[in-house]
Structure formats: C-alpha cells, structure tokens
PDB file of N, CA and C in Angstrom:
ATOM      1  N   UNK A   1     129.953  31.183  34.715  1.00  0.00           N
ATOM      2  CA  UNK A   1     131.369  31.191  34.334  1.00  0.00           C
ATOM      3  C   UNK A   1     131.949  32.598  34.482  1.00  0.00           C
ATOM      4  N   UNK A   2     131.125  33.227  33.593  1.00  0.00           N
ATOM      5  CA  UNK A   2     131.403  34.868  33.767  1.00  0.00           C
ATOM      6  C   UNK A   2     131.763  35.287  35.742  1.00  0.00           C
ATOM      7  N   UNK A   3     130.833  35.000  36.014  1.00  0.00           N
ATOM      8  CA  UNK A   3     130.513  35.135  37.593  1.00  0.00           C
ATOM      9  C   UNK A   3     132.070  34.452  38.386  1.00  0.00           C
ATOM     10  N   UNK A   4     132.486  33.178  38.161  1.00  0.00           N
ATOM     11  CA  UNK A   4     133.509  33.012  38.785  1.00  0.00           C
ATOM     12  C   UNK A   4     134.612  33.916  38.436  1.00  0.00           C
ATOM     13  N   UNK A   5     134.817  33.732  37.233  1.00  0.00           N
ATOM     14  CA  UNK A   5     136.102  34.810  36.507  1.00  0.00           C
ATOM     15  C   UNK A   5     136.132  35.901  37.423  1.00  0.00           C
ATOM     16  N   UNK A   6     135.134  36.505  37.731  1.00  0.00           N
ATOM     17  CA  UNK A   6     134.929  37.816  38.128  1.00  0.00           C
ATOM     18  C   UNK A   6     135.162  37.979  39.500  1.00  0.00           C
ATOM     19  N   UNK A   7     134.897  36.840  39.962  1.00  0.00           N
ATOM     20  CA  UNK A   7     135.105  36.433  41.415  1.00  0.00           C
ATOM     21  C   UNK A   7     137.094  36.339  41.449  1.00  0.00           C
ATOM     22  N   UNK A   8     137.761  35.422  40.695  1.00  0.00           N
ATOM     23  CA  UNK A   8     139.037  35.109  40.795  1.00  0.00           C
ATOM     24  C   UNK A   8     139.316  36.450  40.580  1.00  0.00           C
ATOM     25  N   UNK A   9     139.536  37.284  39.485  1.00  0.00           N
ATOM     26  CA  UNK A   9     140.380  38.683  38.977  1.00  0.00           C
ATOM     27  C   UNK A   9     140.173  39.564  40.756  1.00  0.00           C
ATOM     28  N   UNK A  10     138.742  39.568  41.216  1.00  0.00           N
ATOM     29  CA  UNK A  10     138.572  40.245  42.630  1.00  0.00           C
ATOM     30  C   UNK A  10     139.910  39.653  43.643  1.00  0.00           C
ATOM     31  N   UNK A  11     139.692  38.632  44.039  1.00  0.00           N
ATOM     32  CA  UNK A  11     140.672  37.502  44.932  1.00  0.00           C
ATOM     33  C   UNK A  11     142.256  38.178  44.407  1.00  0.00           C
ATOM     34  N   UNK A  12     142.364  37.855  42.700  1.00  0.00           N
ATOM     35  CA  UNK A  12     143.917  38.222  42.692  1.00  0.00           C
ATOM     36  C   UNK A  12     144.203  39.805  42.598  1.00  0.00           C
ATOM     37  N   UNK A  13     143.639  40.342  42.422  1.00  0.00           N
ATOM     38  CA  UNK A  13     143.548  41.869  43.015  1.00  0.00           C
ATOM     39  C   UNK A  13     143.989  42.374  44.384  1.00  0.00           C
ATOM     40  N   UNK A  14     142.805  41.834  44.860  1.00  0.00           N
ATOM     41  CA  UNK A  14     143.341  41.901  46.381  1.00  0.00           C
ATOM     42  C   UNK A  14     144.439  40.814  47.251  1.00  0.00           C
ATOM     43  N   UNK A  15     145.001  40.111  46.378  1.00  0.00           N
ATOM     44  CA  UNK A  15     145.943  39.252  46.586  1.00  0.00           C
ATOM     45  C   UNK A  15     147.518  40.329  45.933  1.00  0.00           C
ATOM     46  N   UNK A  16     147.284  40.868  45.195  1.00  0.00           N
ATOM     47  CA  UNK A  16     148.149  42.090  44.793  1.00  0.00           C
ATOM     48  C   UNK A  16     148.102  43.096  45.452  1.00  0.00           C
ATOM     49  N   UNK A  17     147.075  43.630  46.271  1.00  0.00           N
ATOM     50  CA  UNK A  17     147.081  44.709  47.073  1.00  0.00           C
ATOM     51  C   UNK A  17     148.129  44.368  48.774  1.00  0.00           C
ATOM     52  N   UNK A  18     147.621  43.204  48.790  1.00  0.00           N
ATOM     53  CA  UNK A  18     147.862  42.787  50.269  1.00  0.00           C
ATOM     54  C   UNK A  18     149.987  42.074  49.845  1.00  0.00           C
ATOM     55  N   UNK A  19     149.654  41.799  48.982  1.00  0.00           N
ATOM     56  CA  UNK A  19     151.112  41.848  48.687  1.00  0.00           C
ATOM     57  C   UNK A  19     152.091  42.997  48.432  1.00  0.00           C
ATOM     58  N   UNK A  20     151.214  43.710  47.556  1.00  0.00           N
ATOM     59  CA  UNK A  20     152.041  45.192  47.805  1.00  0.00           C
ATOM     60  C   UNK A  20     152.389  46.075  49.237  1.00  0.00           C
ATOM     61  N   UNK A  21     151.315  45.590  50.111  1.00  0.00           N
ATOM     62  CA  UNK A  21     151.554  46.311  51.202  1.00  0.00           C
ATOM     63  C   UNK A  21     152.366  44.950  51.845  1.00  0.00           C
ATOM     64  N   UNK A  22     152.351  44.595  51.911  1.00  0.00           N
ATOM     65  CA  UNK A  22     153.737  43.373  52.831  1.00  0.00           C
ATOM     66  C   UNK A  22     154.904  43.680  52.189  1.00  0.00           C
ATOM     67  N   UNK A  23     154.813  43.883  50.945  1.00  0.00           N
ATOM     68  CA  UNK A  23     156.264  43.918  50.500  1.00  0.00           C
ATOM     69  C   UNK A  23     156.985  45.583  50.637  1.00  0.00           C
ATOM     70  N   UNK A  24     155.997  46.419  50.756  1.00  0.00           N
ATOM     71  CA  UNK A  24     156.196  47.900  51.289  1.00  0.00           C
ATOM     72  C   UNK A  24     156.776  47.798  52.918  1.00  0.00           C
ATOM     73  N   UNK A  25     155.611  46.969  54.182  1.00  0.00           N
ATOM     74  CA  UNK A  25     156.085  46.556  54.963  1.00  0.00           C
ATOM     75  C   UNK A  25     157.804  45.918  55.122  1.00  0.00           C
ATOM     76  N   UNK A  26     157.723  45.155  54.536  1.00  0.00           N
ATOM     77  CA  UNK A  26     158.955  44.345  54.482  1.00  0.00           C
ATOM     78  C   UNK A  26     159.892  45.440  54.135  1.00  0.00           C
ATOM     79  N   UNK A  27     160.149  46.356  53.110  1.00  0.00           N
ATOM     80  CA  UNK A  27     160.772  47.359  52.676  1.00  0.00           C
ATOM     81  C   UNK A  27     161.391  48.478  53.694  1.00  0.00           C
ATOM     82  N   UNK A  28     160.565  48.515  54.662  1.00  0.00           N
ATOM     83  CA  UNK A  28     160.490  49.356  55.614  1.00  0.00           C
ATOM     84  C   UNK A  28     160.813  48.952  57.154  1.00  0.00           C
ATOM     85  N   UNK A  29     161.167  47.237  57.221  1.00  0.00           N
ATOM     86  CA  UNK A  29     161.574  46.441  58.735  1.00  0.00           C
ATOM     87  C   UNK A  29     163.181  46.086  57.894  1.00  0.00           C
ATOM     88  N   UNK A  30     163.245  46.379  56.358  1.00  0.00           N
ATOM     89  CA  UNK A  30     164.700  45.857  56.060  1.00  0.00           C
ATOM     90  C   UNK A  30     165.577  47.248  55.651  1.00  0.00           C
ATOM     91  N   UNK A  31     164.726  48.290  55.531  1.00  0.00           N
ATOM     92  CA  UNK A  31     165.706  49.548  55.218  1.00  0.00           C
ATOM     93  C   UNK A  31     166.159  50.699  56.482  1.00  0.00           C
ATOM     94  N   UNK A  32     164.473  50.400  57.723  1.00  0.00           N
ATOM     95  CA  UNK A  32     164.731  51.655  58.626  1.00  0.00           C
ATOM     96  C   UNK A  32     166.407  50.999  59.575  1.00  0.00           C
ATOM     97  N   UNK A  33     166.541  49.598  59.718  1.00  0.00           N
ATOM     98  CA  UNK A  33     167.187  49.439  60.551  1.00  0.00           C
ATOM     99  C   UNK A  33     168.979  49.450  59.945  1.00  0.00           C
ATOM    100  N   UNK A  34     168.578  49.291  58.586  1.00  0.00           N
ATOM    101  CA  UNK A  34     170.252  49.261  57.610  1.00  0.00           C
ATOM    102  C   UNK A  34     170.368  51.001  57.846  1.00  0.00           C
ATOM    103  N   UNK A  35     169.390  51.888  57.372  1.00  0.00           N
ATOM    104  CA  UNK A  35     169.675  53.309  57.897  1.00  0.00           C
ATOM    105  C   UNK A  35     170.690  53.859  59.257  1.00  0.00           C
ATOM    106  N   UNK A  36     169.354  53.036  60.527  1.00  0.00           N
ATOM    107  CA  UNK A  36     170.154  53.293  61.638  1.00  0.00           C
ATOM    108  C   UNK A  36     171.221  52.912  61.576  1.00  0.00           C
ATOM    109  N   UNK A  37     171.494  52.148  61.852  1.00  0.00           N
ATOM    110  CA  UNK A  37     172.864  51.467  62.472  1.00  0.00           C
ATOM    111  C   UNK A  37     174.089  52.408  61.041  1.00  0.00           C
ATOM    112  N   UNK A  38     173.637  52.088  59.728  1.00  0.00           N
ATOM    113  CA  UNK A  38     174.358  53.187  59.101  1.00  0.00           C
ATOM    114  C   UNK A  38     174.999  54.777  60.098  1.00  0.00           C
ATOM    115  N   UNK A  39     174.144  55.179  60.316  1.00  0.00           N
ATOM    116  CA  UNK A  39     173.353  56.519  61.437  1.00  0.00           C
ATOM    117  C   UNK A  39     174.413  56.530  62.364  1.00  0.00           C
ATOM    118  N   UNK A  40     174.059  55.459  63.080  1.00  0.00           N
ATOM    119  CA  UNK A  40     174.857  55.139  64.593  1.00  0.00           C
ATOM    120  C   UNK A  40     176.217  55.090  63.643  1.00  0.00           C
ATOM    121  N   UNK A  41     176.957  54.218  62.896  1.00  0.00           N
ATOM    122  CA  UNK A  41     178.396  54.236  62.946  1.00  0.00           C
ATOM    123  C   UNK A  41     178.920  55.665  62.267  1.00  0.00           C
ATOM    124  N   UNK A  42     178.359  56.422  61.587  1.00  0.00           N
ATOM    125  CA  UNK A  42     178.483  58.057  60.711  1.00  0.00           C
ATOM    126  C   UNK A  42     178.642  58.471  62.490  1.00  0.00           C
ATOM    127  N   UNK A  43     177.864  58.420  63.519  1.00  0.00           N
ATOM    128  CA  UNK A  43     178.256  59.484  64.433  1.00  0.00           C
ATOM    129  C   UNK A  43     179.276  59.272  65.217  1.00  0.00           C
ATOM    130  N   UNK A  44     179.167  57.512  65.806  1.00  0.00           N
ATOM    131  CA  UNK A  44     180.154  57.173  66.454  1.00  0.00           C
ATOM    132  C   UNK A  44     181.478  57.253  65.819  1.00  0.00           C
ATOM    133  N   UNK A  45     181.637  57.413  64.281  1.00  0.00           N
ATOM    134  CA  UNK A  45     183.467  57.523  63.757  1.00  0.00           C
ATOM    135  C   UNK A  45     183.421  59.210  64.009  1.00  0.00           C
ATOM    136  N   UNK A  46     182.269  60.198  63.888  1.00  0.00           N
ATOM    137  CA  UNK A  46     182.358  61.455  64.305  1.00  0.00           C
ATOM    138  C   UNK A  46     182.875  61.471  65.623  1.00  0.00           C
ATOM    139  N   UNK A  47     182.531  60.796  66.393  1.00  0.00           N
ATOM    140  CA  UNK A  47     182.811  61.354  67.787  1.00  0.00           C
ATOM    141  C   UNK A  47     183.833  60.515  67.928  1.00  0.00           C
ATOM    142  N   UNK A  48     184.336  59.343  67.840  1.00  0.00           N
ATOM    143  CA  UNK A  48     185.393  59.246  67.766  1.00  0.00           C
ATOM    144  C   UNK A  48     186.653  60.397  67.305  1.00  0.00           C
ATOM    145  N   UNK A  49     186.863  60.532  66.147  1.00  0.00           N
ATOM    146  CA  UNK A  49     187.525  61.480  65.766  1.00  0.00           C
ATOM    147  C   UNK A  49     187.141  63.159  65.839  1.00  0.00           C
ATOM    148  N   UNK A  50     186.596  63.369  67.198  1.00  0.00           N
ATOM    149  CA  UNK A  50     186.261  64.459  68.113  1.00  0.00           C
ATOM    150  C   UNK A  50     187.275  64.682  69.135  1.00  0.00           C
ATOM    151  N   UNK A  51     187.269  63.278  69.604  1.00  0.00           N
ATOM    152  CA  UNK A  51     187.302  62.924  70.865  1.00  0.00           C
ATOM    153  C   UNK A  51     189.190  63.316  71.090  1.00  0.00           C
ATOM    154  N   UNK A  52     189.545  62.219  69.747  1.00  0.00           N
ATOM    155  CA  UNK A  52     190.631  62.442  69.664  1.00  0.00           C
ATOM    156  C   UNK A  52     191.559  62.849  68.174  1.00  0.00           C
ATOM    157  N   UNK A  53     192.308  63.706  67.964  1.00  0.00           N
ATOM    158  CA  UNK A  53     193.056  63.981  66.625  1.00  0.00           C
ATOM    159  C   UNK A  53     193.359  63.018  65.873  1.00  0.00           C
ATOM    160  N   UNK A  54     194.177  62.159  66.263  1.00  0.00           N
ATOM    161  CA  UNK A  54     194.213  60.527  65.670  1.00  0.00           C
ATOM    162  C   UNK A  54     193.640  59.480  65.608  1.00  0.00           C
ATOM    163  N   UNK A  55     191.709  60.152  65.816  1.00  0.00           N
ATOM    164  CA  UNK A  55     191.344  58.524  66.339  1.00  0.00           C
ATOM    165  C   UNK A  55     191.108  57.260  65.172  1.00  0.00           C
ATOM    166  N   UNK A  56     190.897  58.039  64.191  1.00  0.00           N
ATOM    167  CA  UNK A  56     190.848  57.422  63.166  1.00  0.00           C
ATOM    168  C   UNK A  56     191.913  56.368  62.339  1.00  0.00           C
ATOM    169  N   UNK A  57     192.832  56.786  63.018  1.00  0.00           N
ATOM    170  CA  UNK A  57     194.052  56.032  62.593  1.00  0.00           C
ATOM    171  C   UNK A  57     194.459  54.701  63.430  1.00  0.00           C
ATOM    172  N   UNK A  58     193.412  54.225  64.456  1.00  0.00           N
ATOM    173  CA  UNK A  58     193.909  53.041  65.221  1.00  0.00           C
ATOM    174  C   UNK A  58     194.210  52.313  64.379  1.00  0.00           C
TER     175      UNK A  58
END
C-alpha cells in the first residue's frame, strides 16, 4: 500500500513538473508574439510619424 502511494505522489510530481514546464512553454508561444507585433506597431507609428509631420493625424 505504502509502495503504491509512493508510486502515485512520484507520477503526480512529475505530472506537476511536466505541467509547469508546458504551461511556462505556453507562456512564452502566447507572450513572445503579443510583444512583437506590440514592437512592430511602437515602430511602425514611429516611422510613420518620421516620415511625415502629420502622420498621425490621418
């Protein structure tokens, strides 16, 4: 009995490990790309309003 217990707590352990890293994963395929594109429109309204004095005002 002892022996299974010991066996399950192992299993959900590493059922917590492997979840922590998917959900780190996941963290990291749903934040690098909200960054970019954040990224990309910060430069493109820069260069827009480089480009031209009023561009901002279309």
């Amino acid at each position: 009995n002892d022996y299974r217990n010991l066996f399950f707590s192992k299993k959900s352990t590493r059922n917590c490990a492997v979840a922590g890293v998917a959900e780190m994963l996941w963290g990291c395929i749903v934040c690098l790309p909200v960054l970019f594109v954040s990224e990309l429109n910060f430069l493109f309204l820069m260069f827009i309003s480089f480009i031209s004095p009023q561009g901002l005002d279309l």
